[in-house]
PDB file of N, CA and C in Angstrom:
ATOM      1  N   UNK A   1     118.195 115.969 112.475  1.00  0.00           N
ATOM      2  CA  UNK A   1     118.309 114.779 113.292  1.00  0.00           C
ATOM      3  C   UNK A   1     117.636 113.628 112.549  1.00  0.00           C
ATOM      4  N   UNK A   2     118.771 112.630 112.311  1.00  0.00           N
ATOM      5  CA  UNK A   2     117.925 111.366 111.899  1.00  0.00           C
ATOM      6  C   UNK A   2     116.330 110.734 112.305  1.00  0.00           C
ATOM      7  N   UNK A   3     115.825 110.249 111.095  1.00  0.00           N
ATOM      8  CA  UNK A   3     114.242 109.396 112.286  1.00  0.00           C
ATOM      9  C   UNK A   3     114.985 108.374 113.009  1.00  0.00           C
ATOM     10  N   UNK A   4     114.173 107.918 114.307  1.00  0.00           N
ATOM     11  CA  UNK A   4     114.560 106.661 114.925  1.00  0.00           C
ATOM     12  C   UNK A   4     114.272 105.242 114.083  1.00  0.00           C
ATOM     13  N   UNK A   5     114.892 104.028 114.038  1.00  0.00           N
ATOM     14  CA  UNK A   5     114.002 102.837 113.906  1.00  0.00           C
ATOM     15  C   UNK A   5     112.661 102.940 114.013  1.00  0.00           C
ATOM     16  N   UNK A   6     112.129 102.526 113.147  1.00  0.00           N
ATOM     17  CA  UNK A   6     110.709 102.002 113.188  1.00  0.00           C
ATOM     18  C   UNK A   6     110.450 100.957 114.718  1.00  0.00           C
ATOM     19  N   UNK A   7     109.228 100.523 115.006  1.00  0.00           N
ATOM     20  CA  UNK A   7     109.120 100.174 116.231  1.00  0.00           C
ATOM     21  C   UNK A   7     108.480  98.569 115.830  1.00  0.00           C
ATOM     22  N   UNK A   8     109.354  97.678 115.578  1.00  0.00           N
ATOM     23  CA  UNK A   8     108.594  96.322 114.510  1.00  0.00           C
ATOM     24  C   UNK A   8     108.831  95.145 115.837  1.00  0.00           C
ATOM     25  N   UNK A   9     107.400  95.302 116.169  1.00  0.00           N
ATOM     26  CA  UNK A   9     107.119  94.109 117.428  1.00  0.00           C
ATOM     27  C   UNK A   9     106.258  93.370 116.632  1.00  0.00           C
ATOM     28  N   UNK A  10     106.216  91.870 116.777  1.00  0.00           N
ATOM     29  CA  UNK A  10     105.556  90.994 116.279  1.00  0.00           C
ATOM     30  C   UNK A  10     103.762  91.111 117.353  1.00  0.00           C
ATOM     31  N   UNK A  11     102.557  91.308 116.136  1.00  0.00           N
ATOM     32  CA  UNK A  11     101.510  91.496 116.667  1.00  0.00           C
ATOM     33  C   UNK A  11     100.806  92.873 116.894  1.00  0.00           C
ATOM     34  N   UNK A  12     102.062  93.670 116.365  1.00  0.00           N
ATOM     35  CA  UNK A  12     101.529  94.836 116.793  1.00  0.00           C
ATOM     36  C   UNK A  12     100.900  95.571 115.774  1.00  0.00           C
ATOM     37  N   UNK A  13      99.867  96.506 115.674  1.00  0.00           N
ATOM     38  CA  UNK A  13      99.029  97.035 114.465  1.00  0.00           C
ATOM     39  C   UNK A  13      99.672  97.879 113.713  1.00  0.00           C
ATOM     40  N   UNK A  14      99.657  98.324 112.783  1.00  0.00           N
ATOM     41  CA  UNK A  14     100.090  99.156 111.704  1.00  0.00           C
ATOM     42  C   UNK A  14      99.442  99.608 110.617  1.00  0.00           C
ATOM     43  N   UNK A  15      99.144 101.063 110.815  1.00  0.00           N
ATOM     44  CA  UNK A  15      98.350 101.413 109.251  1.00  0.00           C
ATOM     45  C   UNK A  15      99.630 101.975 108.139  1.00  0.00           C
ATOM     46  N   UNK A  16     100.086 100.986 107.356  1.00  0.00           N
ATOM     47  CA  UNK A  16     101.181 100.966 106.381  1.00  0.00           C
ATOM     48  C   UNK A  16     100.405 101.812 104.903  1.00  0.00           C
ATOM     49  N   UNK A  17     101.471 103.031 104.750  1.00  0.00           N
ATOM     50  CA  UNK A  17     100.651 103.678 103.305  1.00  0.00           C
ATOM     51  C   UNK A  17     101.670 103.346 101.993  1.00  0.00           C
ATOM     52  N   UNK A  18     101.809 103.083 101.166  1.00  0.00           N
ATOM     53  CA  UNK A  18     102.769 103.062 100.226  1.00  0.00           C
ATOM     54  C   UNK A  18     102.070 103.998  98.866  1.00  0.00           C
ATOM     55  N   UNK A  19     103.782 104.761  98.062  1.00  0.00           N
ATOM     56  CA  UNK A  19     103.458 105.492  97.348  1.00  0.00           C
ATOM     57  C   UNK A  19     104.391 104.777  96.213  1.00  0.00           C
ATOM     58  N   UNK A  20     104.386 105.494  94.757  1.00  0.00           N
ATOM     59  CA  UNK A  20     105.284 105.547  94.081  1.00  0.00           C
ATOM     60  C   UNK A  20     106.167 106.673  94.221  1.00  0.00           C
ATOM     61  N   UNK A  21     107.121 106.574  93.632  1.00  0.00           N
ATOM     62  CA  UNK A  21     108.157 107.874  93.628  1.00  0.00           C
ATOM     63  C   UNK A  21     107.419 109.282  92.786  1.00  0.00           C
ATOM     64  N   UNK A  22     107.162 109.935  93.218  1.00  0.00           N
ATOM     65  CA  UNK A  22     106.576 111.454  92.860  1.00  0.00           C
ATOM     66  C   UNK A  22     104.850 111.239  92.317  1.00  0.00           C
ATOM     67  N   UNK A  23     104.664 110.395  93.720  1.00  0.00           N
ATOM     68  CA  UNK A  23     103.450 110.177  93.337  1.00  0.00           C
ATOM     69  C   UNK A  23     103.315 109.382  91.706  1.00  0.00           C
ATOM     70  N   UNK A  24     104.116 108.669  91.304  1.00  0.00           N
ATOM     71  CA  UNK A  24     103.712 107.649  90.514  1.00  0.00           C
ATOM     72  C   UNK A  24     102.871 106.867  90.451  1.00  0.00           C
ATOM     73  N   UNK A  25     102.330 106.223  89.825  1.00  0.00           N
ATOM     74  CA  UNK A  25     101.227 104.921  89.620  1.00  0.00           C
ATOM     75  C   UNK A  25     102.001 103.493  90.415  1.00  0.00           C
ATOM     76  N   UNK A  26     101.468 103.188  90.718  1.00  0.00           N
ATOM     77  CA  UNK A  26     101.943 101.688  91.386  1.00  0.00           C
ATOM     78  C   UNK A  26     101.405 100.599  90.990  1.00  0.00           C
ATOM     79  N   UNK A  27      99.786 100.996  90.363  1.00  0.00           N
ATOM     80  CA  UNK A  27      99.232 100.080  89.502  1.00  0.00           C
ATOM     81  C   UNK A  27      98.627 100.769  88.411  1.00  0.00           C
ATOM     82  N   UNK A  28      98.767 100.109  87.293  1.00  0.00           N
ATOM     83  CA  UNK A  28      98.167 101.081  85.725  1.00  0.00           C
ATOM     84  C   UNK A  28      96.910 100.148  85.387  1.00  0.00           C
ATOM     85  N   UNK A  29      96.663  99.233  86.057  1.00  0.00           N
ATOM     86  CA  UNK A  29      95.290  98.614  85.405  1.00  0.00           C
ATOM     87  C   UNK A  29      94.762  97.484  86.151  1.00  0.00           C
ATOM     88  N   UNK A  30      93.613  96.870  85.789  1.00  0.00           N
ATOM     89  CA  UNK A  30      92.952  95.978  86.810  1.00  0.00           C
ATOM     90  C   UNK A  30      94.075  94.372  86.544  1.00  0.00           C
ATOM     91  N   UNK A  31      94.655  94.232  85.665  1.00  0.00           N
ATOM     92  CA  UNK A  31      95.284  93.100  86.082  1.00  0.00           C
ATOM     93  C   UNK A  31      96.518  93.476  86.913  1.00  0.00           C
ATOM     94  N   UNK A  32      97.313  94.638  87.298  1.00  0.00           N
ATOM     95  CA  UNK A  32      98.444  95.239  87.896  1.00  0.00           C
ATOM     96  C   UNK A  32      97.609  94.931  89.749  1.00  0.00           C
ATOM     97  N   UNK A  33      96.590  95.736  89.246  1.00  0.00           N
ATOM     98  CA  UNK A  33      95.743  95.536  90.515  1.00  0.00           C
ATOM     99  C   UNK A  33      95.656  93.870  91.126  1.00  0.00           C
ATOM    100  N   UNK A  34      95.160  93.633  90.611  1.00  0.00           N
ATOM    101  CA  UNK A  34      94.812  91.782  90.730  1.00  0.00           C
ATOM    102  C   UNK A  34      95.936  91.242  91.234  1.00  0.00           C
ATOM    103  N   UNK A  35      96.806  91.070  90.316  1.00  0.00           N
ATOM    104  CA  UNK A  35      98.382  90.595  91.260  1.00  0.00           C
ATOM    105  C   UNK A  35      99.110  91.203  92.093  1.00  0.00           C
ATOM    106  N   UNK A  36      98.885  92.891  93.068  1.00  0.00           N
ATOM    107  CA  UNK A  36      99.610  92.967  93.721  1.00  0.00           C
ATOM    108  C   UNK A  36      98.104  92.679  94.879  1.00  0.00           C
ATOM    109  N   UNK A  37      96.980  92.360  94.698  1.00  0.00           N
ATOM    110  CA  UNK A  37      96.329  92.035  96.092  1.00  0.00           C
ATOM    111  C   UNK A  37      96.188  90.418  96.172  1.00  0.00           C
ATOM    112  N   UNK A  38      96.521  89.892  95.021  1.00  0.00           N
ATOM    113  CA  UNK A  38      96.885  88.076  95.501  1.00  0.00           C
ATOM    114  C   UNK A  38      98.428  88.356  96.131  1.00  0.00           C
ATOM    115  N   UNK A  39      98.975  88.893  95.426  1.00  0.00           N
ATOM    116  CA  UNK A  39     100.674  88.720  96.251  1.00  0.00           C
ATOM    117  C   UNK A  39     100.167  89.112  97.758  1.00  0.00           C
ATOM    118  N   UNK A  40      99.733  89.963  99.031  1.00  0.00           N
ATOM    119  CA  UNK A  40      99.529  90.193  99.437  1.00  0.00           C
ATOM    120  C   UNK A  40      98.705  89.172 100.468  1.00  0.00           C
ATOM    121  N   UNK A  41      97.590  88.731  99.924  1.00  0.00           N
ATOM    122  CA  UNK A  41      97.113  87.850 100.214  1.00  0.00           C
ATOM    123  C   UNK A  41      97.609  86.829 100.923  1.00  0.00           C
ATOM    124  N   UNK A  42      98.880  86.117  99.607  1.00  0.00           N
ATOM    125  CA  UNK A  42      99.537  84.824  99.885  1.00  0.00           C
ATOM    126  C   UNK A  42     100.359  85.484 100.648  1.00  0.00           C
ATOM    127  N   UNK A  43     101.202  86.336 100.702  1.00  0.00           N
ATOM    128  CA  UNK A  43     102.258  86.583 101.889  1.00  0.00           C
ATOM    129  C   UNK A  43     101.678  86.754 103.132  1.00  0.00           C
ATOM    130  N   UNK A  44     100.473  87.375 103.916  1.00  0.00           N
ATOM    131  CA  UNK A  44     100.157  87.537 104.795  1.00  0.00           C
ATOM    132  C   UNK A  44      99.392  86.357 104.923  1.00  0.00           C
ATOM    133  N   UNK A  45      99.364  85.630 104.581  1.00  0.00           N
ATOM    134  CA  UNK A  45      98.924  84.305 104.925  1.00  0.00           C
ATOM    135  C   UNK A  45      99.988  83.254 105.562  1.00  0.00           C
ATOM    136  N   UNK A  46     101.093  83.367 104.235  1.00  0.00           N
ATOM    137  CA  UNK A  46     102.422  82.610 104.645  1.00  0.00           C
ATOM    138  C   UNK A  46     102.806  82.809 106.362  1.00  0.00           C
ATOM    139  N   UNK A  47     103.060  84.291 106.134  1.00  0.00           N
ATOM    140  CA  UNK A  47     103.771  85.126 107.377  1.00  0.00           C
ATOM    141  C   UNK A  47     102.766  85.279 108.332  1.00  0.00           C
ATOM    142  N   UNK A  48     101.692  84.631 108.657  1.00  0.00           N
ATOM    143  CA  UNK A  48     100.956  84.628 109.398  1.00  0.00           C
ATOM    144  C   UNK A  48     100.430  86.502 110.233  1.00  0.00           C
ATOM    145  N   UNK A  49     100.651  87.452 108.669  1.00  0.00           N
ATOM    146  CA  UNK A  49     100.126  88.723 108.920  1.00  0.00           C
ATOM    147  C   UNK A  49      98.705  88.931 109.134  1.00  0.00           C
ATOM    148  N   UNK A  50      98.171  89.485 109.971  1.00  0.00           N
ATOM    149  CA  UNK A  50      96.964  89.634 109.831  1.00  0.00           C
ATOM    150  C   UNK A  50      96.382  91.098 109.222  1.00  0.00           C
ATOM    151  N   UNK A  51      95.557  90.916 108.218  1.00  0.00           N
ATOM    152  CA  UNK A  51      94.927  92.054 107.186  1.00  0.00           C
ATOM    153  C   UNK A  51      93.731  92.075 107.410  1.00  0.00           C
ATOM    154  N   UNK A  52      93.549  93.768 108.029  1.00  0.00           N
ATOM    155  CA  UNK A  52      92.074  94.128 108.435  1.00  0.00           C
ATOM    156  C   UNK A  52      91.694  95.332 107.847  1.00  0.00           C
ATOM    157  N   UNK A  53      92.177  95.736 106.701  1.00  0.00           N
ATOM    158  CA  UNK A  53      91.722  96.701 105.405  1.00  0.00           C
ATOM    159  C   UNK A  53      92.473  97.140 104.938  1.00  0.00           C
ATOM    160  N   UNK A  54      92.316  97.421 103.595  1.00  0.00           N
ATOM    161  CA  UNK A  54      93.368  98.410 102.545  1.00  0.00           C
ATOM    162  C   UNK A  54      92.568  98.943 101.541  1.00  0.00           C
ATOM    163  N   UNK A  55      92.993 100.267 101.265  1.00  0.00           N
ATOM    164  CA  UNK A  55      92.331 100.651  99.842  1.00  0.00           C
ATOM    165  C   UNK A  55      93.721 100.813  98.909  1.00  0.00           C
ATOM    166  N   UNK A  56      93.454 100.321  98.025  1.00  0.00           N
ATOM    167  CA  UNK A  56      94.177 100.113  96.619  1.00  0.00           C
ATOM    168  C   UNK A  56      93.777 101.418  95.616  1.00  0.00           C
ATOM    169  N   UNK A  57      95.154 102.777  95.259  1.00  0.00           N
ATOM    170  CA  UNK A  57      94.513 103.545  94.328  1.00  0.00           C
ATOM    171  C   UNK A  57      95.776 103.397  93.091  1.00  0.00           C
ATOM    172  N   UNK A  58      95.580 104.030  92.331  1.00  0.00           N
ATOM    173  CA  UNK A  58      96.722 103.888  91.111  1.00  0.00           C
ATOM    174  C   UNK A  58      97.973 104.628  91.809  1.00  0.00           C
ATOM    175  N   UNK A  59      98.356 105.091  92.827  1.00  0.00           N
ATOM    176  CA  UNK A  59      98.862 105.933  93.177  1.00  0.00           C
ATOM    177  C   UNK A  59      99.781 105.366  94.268  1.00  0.00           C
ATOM    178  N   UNK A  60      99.024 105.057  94.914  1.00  0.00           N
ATOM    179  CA  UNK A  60      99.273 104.773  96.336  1.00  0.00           C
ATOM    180  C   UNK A  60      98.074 103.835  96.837  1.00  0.00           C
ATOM    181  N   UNK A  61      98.634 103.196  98.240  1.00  0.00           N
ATOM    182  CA  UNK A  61      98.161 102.237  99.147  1.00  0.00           C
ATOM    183  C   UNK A  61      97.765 102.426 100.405  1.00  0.00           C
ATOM    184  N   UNK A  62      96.751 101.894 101.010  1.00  0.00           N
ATOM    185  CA  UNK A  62      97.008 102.187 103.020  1.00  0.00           C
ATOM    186  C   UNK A  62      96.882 100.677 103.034  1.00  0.00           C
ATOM    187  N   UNK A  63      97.008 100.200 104.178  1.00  0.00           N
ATOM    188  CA  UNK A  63      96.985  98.718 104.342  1.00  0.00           C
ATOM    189  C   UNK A  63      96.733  98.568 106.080  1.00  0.00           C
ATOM    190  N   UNK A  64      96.144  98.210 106.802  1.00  0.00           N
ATOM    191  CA  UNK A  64      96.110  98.149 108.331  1.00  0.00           C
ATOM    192  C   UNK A  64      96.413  96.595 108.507  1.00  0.00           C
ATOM    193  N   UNK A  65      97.290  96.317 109.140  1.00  0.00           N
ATOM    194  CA  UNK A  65      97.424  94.989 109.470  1.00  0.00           C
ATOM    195  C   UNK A  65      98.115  94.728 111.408  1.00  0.00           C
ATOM    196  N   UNK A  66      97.978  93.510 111.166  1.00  0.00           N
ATOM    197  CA  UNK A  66      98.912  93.349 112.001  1.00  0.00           C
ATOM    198  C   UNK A  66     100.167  91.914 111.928  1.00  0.00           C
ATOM    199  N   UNK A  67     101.306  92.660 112.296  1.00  0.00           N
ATOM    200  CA  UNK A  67     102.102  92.172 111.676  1.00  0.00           C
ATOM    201  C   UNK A  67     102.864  90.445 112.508  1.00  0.00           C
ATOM    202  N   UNK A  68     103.027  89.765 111.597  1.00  0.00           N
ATOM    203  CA  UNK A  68     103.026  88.388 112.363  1.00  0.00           C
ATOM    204  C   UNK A  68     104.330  88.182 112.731  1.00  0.00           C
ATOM    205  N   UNK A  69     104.491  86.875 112.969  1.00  0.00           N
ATOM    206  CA  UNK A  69     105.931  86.486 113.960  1.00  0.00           C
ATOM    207  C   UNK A  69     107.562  87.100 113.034  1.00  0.00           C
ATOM    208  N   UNK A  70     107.351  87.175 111.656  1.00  0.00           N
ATOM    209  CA  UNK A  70     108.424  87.879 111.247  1.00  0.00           C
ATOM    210  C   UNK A  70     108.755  89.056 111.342  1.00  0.00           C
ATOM    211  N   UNK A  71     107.671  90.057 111.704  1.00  0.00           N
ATOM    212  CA  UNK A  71     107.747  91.184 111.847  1.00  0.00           C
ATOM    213  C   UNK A  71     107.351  91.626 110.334  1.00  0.00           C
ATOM    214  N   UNK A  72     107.122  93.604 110.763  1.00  0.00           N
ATOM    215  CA  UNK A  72     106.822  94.331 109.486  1.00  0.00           C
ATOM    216  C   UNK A  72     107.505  94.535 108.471  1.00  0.00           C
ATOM    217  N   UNK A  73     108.713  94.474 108.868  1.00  0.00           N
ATOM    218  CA  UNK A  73     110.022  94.795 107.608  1.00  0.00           C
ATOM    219  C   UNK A  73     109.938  93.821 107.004  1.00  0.00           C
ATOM    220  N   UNK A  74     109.910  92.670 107.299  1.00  0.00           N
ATOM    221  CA  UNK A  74     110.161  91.424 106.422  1.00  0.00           C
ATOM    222  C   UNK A  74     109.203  91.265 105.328  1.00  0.00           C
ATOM    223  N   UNK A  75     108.071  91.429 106.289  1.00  0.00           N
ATOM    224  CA  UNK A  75     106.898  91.129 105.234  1.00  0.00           C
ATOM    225  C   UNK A  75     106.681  92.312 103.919  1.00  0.00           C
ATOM    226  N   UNK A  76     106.772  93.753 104.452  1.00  0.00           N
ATOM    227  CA  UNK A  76     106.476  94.690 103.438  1.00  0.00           C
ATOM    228  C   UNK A  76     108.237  93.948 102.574  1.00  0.00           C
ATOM    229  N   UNK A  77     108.958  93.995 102.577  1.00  0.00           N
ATOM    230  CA  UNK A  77     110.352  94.169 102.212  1.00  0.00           C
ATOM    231  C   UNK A  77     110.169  92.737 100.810  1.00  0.00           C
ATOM    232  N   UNK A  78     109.198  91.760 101.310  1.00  0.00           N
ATOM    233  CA  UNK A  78     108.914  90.363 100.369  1.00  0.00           C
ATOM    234  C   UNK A  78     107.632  91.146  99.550  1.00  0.00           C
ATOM    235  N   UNK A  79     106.875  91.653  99.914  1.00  0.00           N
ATOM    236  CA  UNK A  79     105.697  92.298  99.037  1.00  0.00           C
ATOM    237  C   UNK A  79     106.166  93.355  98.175  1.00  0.00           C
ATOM    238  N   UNK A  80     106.922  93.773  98.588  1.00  0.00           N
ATOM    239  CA  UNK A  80     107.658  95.342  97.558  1.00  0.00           C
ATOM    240  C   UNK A  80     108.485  95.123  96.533  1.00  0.00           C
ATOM    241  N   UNK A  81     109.401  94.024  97.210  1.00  0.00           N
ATOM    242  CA  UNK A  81     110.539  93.657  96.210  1.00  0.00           C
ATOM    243  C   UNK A  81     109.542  92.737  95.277  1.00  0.00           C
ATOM    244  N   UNK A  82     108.811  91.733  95.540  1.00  0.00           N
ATOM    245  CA  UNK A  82     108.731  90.518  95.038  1.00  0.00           C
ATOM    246  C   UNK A  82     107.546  91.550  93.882  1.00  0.00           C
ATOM    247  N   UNK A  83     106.826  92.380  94.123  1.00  0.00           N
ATOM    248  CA  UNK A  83     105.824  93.163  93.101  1.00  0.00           C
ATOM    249  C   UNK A  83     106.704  94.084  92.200  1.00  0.00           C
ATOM    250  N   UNK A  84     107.606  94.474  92.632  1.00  0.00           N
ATOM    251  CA  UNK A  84     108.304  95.290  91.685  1.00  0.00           C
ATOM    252  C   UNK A  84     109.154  94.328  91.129  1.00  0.00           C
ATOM    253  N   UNK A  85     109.667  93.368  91.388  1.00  0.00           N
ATOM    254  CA  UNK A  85     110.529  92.410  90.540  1.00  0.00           C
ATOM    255  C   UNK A  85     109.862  91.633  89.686  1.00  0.00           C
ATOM    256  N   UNK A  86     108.240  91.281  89.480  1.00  0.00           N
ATOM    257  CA  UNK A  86     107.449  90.648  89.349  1.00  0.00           C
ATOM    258  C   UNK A  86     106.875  91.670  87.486  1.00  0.00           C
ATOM    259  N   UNK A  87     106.841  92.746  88.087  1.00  0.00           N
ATOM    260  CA  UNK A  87     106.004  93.991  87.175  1.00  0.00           C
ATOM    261  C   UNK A  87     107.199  94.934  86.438  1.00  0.00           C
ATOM    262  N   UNK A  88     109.078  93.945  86.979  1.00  0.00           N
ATOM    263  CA  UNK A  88     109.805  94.141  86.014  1.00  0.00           C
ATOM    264  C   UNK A  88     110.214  96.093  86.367  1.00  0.00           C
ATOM    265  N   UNK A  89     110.464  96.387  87.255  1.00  0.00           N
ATOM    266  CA  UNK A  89     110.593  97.976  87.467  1.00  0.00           C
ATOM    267  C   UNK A  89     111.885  97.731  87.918  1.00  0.00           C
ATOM    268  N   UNK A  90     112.506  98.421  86.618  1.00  0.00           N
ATOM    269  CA  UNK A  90     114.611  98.293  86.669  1.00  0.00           C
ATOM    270  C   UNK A  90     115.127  99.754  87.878  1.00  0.00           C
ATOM    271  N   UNK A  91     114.253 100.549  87.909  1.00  0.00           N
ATOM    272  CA  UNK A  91     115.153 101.953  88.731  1.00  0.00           C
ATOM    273  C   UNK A  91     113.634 102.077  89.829  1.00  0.00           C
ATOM    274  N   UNK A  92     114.011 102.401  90.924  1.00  0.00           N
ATOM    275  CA  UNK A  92     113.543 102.894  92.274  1.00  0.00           C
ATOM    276  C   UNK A  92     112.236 103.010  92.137  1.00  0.00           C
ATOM    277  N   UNK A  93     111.055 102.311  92.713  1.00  0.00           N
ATOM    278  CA  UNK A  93     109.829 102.081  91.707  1.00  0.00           C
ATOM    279  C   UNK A  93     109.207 102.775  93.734  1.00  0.00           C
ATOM    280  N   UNK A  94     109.324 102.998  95.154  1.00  0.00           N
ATOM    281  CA  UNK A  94     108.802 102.650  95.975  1.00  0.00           C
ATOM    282  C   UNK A  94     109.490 104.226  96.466  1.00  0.00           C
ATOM    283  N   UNK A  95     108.770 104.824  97.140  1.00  0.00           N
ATOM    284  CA  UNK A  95     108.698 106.092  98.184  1.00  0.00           C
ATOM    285  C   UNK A  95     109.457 105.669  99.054  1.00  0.00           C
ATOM    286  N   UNK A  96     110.757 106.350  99.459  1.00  0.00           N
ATOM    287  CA  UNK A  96     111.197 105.922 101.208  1.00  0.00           C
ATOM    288  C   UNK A  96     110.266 106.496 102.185  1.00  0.00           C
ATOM    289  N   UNK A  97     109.895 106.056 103.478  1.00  0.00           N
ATOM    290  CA  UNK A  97     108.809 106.546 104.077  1.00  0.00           C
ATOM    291  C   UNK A  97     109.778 107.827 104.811  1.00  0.00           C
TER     292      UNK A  97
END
């Protein structure tokens, strides 16, 4: 049986984890690091997300936020694409959840 839709209400909390594909690296070094937590930054600022912790590993991500008037898809969907288009990753760089 298929999963349902995700449940993306504006305001509502979310502890968001992101991986690479087979447990890949997502970041290889402190400047990889650096630009995907300014990208982050500026988007949940833009999108009026609110960010109330994340730990950052080479691996993978958790992120707790809450998600603003665009909703969660939008915002992860501008942070994912825009870091992997950014860091240049040509084939499937992101875990489907």
């Amino acid at each position: 049986m298929p999963r349902g839709p995700r449940l993306d209400a504006p305001g509502t909390l979310y502890h968001v984890m992101i991986r690479g594909i087979e447990r890949g690296c997502i970041v290889y070094d402190d400047t990889d690091r650096s630009e995907f937590l300014k990208r982050l930054g500026i988007l949940a600022k833009q999108s009026g997300t609110g960010m109330y912790a994340f730990s950052l590993a080479n691996n993978h991500a958790h992120i707790l936020l809450k998600s603003g008037p665009e909703g969660l898809s939008c915002f992860m969907c501008r942070l994912l694409s825009g870091y992997a288009l950014q860091e240049r990753h040509i084939l499937n760089f992101w875990k489907k959840r």
